[in-house]
N, C-alpha and C. Protein backbone atom coordinates (compact mmCIF):
# COMPACT_ATOMS: atom_id res chain seq x y z
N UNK A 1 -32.44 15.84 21.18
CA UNK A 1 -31.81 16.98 21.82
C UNK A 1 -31.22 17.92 20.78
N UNK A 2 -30.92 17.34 19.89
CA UNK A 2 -30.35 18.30 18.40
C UNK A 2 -31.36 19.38 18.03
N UNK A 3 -32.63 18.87 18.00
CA UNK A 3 -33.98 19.68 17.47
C UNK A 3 -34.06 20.75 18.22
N UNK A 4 -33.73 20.51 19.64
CA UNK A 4 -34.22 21.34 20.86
C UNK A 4 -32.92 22.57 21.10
N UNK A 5 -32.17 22.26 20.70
CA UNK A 5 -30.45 23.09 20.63
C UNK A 5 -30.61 23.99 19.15
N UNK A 6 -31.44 23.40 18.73
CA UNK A 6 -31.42 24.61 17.20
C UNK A 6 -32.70 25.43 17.51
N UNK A 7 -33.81 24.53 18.08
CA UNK A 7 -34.94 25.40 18.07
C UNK A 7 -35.31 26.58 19.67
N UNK A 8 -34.94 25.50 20.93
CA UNK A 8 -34.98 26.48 22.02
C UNK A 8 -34.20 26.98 22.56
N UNK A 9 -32.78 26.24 22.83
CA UNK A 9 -31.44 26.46 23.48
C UNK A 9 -30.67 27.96 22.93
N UNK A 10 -30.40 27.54 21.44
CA UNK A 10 -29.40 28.78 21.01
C UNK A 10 -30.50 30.12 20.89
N UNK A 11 -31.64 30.16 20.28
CA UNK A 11 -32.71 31.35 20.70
C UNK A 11 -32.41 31.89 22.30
N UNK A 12 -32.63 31.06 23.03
CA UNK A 12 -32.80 31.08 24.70
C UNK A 12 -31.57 32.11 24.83
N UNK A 13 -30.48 31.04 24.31
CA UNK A 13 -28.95 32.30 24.67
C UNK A 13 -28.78 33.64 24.66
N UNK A 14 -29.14 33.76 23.10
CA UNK A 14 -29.09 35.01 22.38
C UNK A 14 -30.35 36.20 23.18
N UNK A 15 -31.21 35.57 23.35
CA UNK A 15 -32.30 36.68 23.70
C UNK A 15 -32.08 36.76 25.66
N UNK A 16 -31.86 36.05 26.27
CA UNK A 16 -31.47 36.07 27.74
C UNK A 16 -29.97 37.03 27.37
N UNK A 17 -28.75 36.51 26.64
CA UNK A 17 -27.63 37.28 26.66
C UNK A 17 -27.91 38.85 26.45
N UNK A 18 -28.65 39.27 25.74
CA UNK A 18 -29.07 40.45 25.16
C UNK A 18 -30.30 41.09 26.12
N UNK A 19 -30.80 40.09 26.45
CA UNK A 19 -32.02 41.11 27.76
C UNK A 19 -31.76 41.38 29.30
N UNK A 20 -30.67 40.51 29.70
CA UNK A 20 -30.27 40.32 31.01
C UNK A 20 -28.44 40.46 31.06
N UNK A 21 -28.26 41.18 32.00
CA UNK A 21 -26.96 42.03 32.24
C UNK A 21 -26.55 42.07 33.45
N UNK A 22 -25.32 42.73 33.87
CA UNK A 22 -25.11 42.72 34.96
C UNK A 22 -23.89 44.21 34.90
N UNK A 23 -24.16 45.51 35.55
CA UNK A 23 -22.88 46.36 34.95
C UNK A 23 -22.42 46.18 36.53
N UNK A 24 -20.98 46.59 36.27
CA UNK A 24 -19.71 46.80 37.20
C UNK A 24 -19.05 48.29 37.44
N UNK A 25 -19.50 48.52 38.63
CA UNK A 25 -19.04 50.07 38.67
C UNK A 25 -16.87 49.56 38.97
N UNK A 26 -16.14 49.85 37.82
CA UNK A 26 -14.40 49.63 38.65
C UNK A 26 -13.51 50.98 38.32
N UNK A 27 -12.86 50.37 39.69
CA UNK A 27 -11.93 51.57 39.55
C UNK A 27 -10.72 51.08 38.74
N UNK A 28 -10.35 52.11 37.67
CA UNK A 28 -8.63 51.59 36.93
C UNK A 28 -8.13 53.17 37.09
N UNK A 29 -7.41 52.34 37.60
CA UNK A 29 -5.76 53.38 37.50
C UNK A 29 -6.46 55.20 37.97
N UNK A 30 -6.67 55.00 39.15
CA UNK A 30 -7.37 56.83 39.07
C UNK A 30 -8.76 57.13 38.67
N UNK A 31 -9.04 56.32 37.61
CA UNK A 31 -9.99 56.21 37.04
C UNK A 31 -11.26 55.22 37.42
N UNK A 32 -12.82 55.74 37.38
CA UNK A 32 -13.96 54.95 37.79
C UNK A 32 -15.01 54.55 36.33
N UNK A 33 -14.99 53.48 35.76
CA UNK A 33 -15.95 53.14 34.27
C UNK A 33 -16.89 51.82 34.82
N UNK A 34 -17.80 52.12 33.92
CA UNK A 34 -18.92 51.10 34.22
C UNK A 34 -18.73 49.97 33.19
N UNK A 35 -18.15 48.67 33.73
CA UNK A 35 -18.49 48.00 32.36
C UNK A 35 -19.59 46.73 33.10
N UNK A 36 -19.86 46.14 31.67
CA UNK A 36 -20.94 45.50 31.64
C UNK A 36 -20.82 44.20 31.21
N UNK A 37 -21.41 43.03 31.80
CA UNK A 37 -21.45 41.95 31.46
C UNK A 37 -21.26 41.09 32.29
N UNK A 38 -22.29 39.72 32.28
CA UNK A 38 -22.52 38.61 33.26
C UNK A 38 -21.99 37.23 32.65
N UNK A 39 -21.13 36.79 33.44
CA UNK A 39 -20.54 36.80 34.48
C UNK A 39 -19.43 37.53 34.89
N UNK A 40 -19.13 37.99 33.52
CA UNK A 40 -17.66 38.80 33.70
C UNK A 40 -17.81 39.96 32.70
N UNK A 41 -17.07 41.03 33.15
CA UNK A 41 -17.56 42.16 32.60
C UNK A 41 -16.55 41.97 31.30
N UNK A 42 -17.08 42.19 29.85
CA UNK A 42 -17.16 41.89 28.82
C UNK A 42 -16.63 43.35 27.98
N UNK A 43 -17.79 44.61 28.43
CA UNK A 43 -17.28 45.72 27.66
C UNK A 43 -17.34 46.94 28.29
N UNK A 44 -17.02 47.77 28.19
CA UNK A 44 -17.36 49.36 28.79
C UNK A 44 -16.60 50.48 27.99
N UNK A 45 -17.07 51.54 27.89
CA UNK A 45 -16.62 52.86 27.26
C UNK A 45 -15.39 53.02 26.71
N UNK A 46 -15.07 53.42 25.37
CA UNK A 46 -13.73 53.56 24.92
C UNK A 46 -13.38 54.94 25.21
N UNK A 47 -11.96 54.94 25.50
CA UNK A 47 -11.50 56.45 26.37
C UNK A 47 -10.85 56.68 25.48
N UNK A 48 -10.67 56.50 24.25
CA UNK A 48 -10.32 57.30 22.82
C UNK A 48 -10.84 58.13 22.35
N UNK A 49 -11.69 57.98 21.98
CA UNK A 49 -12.85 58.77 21.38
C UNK A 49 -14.57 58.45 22.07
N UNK A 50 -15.14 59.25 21.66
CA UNK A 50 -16.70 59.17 22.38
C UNK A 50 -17.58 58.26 21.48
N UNK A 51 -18.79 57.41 21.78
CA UNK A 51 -19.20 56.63 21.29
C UNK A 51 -18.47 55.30 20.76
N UNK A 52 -17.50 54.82 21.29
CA UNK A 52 -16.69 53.79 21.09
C UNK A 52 -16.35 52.60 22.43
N UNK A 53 -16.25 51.49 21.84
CA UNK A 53 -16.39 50.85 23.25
C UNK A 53 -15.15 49.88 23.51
N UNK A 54 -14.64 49.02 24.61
CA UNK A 54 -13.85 48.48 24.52
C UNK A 54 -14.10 47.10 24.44
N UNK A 55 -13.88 46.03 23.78
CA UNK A 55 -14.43 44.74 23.92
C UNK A 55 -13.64 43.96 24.16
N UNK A 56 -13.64 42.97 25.10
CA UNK A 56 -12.86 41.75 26.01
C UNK A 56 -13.57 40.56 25.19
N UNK A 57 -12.66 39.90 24.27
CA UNK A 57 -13.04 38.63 23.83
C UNK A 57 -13.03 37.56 24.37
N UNK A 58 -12.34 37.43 25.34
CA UNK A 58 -12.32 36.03 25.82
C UNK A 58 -12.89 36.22 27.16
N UNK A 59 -13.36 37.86 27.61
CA UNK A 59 -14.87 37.52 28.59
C UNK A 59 -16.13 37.12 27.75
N UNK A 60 -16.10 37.93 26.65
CA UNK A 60 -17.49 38.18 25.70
C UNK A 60 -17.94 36.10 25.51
N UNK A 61 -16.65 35.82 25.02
CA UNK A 61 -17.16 33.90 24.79
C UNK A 61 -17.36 33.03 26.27
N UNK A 62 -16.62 33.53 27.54
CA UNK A 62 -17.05 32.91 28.69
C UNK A 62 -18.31 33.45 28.75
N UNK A 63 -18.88 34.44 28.67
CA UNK A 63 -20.33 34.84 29.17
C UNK A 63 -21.31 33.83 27.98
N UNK A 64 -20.82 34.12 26.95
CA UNK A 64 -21.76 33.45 25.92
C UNK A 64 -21.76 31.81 26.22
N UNK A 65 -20.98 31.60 26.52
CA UNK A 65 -21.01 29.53 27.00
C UNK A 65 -21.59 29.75 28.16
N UNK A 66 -21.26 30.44 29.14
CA UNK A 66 -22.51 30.23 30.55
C UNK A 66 -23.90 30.32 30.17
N UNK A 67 -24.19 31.62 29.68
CA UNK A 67 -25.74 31.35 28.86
C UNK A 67 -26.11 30.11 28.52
N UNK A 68 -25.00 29.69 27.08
CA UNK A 68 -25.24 28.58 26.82
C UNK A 68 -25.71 27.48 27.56
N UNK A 69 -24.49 27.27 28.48
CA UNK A 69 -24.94 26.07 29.43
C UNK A 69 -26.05 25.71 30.43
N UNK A 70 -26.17 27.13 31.00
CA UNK A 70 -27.46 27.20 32.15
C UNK A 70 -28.00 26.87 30.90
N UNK A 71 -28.92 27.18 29.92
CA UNK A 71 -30.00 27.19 29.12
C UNK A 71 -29.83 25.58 28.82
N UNK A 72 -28.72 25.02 28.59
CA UNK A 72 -28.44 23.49 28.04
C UNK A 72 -29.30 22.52 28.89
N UNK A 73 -28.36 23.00 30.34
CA UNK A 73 -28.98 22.30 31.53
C UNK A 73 -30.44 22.03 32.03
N UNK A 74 -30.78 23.61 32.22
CA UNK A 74 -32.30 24.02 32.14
C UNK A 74 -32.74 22.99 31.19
N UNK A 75 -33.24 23.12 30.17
CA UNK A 75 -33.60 22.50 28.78
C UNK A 75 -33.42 20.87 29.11
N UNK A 76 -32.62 20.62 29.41
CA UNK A 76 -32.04 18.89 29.45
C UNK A 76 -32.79 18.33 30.87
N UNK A 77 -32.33 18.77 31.49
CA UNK A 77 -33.06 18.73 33.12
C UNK A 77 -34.94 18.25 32.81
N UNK A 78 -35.22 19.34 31.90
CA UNK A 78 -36.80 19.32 31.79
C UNK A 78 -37.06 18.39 30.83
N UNK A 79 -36.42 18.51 30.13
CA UNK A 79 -36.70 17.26 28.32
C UNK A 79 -36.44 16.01 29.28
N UNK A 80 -35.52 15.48 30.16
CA UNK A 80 -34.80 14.15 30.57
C UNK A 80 -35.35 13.95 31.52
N UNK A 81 -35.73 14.90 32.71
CA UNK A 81 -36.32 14.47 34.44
C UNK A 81 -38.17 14.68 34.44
N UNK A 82 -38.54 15.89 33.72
CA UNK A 82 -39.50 16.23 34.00
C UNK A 82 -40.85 15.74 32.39
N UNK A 83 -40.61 16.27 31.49
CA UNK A 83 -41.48 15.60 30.44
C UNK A 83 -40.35 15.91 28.93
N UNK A 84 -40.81 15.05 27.59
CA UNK A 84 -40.35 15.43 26.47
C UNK A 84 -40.88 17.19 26.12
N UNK A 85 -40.04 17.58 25.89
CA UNK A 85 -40.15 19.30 25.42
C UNK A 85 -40.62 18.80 23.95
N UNK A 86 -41.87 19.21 23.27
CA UNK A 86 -42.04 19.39 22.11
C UNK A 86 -41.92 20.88 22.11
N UNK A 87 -41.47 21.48 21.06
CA UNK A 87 -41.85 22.95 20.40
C UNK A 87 -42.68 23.23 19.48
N UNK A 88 -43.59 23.70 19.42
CA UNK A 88 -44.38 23.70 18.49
C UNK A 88 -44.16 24.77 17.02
N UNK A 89 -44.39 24.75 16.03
CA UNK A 89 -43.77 25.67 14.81
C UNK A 89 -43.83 27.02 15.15
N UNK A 90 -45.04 27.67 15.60
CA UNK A 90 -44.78 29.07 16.12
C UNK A 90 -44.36 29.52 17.24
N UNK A 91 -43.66 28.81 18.17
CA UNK A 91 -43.16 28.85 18.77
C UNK A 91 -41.68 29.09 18.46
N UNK A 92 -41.46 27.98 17.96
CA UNK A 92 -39.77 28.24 17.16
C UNK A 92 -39.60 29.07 16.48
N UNK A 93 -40.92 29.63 14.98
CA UNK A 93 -40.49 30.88 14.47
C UNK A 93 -40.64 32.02 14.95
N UNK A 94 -41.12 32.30 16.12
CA UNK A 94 -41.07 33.50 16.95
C UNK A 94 -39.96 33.75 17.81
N UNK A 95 -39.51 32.24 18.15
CA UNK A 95 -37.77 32.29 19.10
C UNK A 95 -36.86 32.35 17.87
N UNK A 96 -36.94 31.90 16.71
CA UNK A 96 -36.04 31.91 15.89
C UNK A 96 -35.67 33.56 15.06
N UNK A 97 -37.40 33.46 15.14
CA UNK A 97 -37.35 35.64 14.77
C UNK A 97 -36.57 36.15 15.78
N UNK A 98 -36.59 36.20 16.76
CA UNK A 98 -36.74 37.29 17.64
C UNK A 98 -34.88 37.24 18.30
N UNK A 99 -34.78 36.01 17.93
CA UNK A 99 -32.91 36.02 18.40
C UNK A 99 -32.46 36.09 17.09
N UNK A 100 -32.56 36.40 15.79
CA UNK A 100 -32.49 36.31 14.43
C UNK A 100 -32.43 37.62 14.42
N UNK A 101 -33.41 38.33 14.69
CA UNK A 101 -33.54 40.14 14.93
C UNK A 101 -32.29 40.73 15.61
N UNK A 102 -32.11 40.17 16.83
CA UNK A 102 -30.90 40.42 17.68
C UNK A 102 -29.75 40.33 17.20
N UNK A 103 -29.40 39.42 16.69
CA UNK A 103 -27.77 38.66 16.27
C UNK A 103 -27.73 39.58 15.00
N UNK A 104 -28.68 39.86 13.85
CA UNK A 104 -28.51 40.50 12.94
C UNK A 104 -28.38 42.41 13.17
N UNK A 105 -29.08 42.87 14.46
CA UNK A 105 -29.06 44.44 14.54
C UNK A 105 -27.40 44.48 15.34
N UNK A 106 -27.12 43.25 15.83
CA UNK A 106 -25.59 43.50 16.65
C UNK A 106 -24.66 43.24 15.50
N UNK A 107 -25.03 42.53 14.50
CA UNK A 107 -23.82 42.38 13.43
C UNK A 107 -23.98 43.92 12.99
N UNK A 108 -25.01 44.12 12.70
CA UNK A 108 -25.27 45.41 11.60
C UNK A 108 -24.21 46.54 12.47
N UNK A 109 -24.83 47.15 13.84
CA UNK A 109 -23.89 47.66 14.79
C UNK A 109 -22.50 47.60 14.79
N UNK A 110 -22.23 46.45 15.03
CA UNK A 110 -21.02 46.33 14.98
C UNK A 110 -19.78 46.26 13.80
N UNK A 111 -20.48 46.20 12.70
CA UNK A 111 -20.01 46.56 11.26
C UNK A 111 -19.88 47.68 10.94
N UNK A 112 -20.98 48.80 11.72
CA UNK A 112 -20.89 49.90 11.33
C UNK A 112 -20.06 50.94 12.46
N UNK A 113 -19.87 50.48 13.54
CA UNK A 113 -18.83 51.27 14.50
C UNK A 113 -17.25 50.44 14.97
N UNK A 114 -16.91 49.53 13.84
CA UNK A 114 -16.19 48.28 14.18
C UNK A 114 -14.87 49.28 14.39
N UNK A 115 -14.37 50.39 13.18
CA UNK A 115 -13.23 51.43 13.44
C UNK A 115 -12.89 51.96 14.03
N UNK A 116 -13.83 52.26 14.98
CA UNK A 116 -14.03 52.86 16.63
C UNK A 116 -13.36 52.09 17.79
N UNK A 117 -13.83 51.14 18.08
CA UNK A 117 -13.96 50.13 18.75
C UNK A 117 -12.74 49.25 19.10
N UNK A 118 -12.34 48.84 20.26
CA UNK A 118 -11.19 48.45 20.86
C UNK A 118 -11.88 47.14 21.00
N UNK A 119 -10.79 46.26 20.70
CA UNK A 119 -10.78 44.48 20.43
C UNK A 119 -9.59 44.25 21.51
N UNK A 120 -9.87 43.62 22.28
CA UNK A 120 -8.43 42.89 23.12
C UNK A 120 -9.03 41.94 23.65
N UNK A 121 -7.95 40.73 23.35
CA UNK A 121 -8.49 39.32 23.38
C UNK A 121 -8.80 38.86 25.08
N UNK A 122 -7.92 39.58 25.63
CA UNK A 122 -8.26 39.61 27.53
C UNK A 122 -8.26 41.00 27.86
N UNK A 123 -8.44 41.02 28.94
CA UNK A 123 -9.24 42.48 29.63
C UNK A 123 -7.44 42.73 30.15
N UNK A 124 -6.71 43.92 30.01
CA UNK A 124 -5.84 44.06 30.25
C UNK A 124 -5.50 45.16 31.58
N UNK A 125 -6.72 44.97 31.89
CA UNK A 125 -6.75 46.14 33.23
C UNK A 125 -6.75 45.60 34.48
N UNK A 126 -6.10 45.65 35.65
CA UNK A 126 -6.62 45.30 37.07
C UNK A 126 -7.71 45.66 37.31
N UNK A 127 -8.34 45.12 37.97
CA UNK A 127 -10.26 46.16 38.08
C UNK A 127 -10.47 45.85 39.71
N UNK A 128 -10.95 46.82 40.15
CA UNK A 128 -11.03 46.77 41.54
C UNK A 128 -12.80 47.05 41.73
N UNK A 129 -13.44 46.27 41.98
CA UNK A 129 -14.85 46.43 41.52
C UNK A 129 -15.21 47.77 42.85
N UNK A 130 -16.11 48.43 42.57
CA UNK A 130 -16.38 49.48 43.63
C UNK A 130 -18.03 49.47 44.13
N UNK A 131 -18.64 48.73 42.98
CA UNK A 131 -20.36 48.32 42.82
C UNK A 131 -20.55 47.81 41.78
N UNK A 132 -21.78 47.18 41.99
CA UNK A 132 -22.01 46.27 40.81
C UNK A 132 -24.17 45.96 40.90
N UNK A 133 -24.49 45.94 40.17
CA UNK A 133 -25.94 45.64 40.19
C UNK A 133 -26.63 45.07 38.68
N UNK A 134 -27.45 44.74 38.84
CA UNK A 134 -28.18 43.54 37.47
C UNK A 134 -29.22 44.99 36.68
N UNK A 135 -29.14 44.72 35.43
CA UNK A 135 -30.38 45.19 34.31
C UNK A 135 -30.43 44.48 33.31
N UNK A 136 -31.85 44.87 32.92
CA UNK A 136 -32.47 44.18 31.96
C UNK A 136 -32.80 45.24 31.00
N UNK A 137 -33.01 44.86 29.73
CA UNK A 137 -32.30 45.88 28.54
C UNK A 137 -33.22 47.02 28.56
N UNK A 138 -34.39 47.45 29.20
CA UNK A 138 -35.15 48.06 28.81
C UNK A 138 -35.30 49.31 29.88
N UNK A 139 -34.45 48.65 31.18
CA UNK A 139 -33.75 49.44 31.96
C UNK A 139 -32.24 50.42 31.73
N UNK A 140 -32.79 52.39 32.42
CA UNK A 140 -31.32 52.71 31.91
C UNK A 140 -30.37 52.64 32.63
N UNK A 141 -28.81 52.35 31.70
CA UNK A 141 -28.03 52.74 32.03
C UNK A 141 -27.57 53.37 33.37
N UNK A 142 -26.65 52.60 33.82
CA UNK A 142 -26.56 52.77 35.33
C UNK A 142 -24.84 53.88 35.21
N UNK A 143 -25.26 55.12 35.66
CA UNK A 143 -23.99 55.96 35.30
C UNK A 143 -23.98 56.47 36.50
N UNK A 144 -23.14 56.29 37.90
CA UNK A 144 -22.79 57.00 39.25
C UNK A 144 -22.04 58.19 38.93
């Protein structure tokens, strides 16, 4: 199960976390912003300045362990009930590229607009959700 957690599981996370979404149309204070993120909305627009965003850390790591886990489960369920999961080498270096690509263009990103960017370890807003609907990354931006 170690082999399968380095080679399919943490790939699985990273590229499902990054392709599959969920935005939240809420109302704060007068105000209507879209933020984004499954299970819990994680980030949305910084009202400081333009191109800046706000980030919720301790949604951003609950969303990242749910990934995790569905994918654990999934994965374990099939390796333990249904057959041994082998991976085969190009298989892994194509999951290992391709969430390797990801994790490295979001560090790069985020290194380079980090001064911008609002960090708060919990979401400090009441949010009154008003709509909400699922995308996938290649879908745009959902702006009412």
């Amino acid at each position: 199960m170690k082999t399968l957690l380095w080679k399919l599981i943490i790939p699985a996370t990273i590229i499902s976390f990054a392709g599959f979404t969920k935005w939240w149309y809420i109302g704060i204070d007068e105000m209507n912003e879209v933020f984004t993120g499954f299970p819990f909305p994680y980030v949305c627009a910084g009202w400081h300045t333009s191109l800046s965003l706000q980030i919720f850390v301790l949604e951003l790591a609950l969303d990242l362990m749910v990934y995790f886990a569905f994918w654990f489960m999934v994965i374990y369920a099939i390796n333990r009930y249904h057959r041994k999961i082998m991976v085969s080498k190009p298989v892994t270096i194509i999951l290992i590229s391709i969430s390797g690509f990801i994790f490295s263009v979001t560090l790069f990103w985020m290194s380079i607009t980090h001064n911008d960017n609002l960090y708060y370890i919990k979401n400090p807003y009441s949010l009154k959700v008003i709509d909400s609907g699922y995308r996938f990354f290649w879908e745009d931006r959902y702006q009412p």
